[in-house]
C-alpha atoms as a PDB file:
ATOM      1  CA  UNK A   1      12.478 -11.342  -1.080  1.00  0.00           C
ATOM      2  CA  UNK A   2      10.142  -8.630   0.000  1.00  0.00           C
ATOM      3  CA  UNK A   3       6.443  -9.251  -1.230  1.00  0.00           C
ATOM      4  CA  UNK A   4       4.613  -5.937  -1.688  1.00  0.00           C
ATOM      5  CA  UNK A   5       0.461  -5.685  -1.913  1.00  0.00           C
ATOM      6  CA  UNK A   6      -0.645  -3.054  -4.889  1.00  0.00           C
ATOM      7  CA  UNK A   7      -4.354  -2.004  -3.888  1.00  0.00           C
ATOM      8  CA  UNK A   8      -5.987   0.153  -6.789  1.00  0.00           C
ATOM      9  CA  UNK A   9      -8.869  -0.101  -9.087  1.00  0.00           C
ATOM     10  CA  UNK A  10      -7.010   1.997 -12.110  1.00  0.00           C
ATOM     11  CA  UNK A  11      -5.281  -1.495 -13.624  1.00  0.00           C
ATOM     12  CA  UNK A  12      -2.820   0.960 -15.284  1.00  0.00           C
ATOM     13  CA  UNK A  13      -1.107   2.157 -11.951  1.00  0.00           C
ATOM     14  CA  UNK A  14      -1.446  -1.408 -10.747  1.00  0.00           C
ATOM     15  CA  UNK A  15       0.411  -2.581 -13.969  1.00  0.00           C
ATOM     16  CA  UNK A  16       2.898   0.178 -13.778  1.00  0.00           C
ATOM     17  CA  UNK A  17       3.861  -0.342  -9.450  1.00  0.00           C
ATOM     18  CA  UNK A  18       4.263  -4.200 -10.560  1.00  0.00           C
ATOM     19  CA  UNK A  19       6.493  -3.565 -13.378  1.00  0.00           C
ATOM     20  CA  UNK A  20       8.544  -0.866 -11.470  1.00  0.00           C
ATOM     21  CA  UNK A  21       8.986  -3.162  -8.174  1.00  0.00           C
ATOM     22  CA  UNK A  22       9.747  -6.107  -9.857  1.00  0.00           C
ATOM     23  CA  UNK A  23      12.760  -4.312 -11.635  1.00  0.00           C
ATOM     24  CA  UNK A  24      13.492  -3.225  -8.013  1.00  0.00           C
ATOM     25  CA  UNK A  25      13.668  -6.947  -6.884  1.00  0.00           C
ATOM     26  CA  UNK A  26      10.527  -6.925  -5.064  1.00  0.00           C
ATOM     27  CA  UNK A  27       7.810  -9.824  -5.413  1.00  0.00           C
ATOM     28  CA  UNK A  28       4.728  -7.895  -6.428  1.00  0.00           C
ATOM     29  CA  UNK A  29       0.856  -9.310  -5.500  1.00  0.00           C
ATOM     30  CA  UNK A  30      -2.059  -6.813  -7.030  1.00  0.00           C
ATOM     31  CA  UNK A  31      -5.515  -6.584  -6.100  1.00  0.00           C
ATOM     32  CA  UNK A  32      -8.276  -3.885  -7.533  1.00  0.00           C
ATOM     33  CA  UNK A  33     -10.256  -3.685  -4.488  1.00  0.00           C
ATOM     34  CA  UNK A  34     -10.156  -3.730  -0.612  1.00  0.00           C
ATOM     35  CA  UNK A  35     -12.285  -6.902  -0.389  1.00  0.00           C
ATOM     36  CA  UNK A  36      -9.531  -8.845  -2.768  1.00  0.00           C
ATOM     37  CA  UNK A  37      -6.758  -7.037  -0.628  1.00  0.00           C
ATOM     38  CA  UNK A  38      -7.662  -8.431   2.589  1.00  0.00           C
ATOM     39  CA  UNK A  39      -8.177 -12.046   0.228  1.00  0.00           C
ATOM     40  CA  UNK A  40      -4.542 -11.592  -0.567  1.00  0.00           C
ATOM     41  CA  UNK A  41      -2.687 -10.469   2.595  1.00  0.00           C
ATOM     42  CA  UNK A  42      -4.027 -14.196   3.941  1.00  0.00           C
ATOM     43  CA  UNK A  43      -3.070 -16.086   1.059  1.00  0.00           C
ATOM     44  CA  UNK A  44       0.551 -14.034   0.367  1.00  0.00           C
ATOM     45  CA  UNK A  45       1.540 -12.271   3.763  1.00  0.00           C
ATOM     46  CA  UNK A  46       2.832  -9.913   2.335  1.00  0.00           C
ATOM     47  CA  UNK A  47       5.185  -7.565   4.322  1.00  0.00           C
ATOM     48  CA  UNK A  48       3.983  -3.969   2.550  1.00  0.00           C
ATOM     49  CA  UNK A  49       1.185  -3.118   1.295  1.00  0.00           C
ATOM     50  CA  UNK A  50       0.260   0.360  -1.245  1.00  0.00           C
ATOM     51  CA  UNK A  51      -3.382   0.717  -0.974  1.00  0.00           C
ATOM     52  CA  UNK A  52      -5.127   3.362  -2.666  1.00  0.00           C
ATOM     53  CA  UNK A  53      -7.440   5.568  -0.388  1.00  0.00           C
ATOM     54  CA  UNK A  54     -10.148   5.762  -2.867  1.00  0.00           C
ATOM     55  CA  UNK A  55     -11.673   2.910  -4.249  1.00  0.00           C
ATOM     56  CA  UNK A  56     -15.133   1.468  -4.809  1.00  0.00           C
ATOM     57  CA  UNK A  57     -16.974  -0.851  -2.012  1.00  0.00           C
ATOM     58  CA  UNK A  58     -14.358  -1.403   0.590  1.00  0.00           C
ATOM     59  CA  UNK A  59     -12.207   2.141   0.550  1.00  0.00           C
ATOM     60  CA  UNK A  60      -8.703   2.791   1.635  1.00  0.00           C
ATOM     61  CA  UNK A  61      -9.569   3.738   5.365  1.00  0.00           C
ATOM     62  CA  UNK A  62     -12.002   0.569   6.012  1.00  0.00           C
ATOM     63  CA  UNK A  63      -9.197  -1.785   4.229  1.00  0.00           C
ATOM     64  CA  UNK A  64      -6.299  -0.101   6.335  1.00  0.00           C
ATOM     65  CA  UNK A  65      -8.384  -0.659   9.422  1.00  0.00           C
ATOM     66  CA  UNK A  66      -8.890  -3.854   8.848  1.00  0.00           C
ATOM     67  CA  UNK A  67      -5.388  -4.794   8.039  1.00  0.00           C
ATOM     68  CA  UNK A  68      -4.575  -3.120  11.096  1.00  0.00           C
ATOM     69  CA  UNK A  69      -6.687  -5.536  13.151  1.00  0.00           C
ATOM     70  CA  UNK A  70      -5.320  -8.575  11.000  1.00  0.00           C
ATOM     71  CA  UNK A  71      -1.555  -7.345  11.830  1.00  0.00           C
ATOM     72  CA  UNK A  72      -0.346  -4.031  12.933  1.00  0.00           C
ATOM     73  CA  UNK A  73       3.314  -4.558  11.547  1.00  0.00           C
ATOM     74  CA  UNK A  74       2.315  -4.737   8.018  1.00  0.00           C
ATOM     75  CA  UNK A  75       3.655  -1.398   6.180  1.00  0.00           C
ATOM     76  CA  UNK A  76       1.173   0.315   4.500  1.00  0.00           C
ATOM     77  CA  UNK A  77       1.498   3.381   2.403  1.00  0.00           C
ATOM     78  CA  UNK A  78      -1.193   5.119   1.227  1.00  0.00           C
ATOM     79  CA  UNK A  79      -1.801   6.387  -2.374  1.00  0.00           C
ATOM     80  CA  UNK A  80      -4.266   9.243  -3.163  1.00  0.00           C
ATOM     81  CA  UNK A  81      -4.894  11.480  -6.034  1.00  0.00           C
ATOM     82  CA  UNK A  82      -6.560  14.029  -3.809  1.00  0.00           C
ATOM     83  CA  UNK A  83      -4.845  15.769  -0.683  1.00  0.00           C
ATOM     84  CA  UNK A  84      -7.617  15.465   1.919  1.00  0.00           C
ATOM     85  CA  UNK A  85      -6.035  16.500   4.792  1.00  0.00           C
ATOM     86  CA  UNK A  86      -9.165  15.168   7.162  1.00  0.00           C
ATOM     87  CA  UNK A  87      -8.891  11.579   5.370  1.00  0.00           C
ATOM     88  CA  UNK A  88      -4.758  11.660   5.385  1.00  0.00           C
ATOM     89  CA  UNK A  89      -5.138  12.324   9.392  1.00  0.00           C
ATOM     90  CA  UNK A  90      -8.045   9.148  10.100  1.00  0.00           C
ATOM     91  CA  UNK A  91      -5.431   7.080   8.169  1.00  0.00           C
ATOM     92  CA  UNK A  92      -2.584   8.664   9.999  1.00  0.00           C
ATOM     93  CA  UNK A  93      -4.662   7.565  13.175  1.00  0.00           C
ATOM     94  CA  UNK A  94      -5.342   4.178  12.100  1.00  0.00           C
ATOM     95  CA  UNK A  95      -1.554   3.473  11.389  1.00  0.00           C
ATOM     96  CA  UNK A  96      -0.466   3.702   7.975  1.00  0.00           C
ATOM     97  CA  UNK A  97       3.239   4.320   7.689  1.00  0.00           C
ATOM     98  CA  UNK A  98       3.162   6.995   4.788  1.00  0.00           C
ATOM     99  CA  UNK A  99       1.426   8.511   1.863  1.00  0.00           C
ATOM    100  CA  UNK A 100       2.156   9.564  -1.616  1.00  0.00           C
ATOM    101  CA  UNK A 101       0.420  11.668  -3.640  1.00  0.00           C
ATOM    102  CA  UNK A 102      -0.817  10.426  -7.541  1.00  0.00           C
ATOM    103  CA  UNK A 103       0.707  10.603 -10.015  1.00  0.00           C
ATOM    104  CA  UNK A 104       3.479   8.477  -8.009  1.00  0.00           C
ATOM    105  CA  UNK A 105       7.015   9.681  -8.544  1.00  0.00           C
ATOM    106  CA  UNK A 106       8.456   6.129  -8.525  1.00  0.00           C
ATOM    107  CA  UNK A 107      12.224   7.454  -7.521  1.00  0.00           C
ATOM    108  CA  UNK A 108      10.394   8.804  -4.128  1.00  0.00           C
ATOM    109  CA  UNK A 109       8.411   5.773  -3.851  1.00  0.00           C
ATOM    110  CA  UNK A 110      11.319   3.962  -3.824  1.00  0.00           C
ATOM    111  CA  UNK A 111      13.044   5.659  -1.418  1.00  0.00           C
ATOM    112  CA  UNK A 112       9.866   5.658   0.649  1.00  0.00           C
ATOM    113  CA  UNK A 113      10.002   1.369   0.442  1.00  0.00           C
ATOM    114  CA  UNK A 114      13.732   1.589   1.399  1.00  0.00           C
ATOM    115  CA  UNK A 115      13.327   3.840   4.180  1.00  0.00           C
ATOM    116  CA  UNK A 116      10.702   1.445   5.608  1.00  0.00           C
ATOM    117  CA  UNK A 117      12.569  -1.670   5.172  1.00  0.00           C
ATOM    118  CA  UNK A 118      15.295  -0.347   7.258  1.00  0.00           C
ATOM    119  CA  UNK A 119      13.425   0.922   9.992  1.00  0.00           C
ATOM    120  CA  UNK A 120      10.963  -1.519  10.409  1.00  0.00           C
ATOM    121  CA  UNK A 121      12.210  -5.073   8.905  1.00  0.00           C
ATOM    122  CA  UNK A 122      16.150  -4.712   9.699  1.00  0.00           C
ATOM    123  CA  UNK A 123      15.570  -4.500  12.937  1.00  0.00           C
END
């Protein structure tokens, strides 16, 4: 079973993500910041991680960078309620695998999580 890492200080769209992918069949880990998140990818390895881009103390960028550096194969999709462009390209340049804009539409995050599955853990 895939284990997926849900980065975001609003517990409501943490709650909601770990509801929605465990009815997918996914094993869900949360955290609500970046220092927890990094906490949790050594404790649960997880294979994907959604990490908000705005958070307090250790933001999106400085957790995806760090990740990066842990592992470059982990998936990581970023979630932001704002479209900065400049931000969306460093984190573009750092790695991350995809976006999605808030409020998440949880059909295209889905398909999103499938898509990467196939292309990077099937083969």
């Amino acid at each position: 079973m895939m284990k997926i890492l849900v980065v975001d200080d609003e517990e409501q769209i943490c709650e909601l993500l770990d509801k929605f992918l465990s009815q997918e069949g996914y094993q869900v880990i949360t955290a609500a910041t970046g220092e927890e998140a990094l906490e949790k990818l050594e404790e649960e390895s997880p294979q994907l991680v959604l990490l908000d881009i705005r958070m307090p103390g250790m933001g999106g960028i400085e957790c995806l960078r760090k990740i990066k550096e842990k592992d470059e194969k982990i998936g990581v999709i970023m979630t932001t309620a704002v479209g900065d462009t400049d931000t969306i390209k460093e984190a573009i340049s750092l790695g991350v695998n995809d976006y999605i804009l808030k409020p998440i539409d949880l059909d295209y995050l889905g398909k999103l999580i499938i898509s990467w599955k196939q292309v990077f853990l099937d083969n």
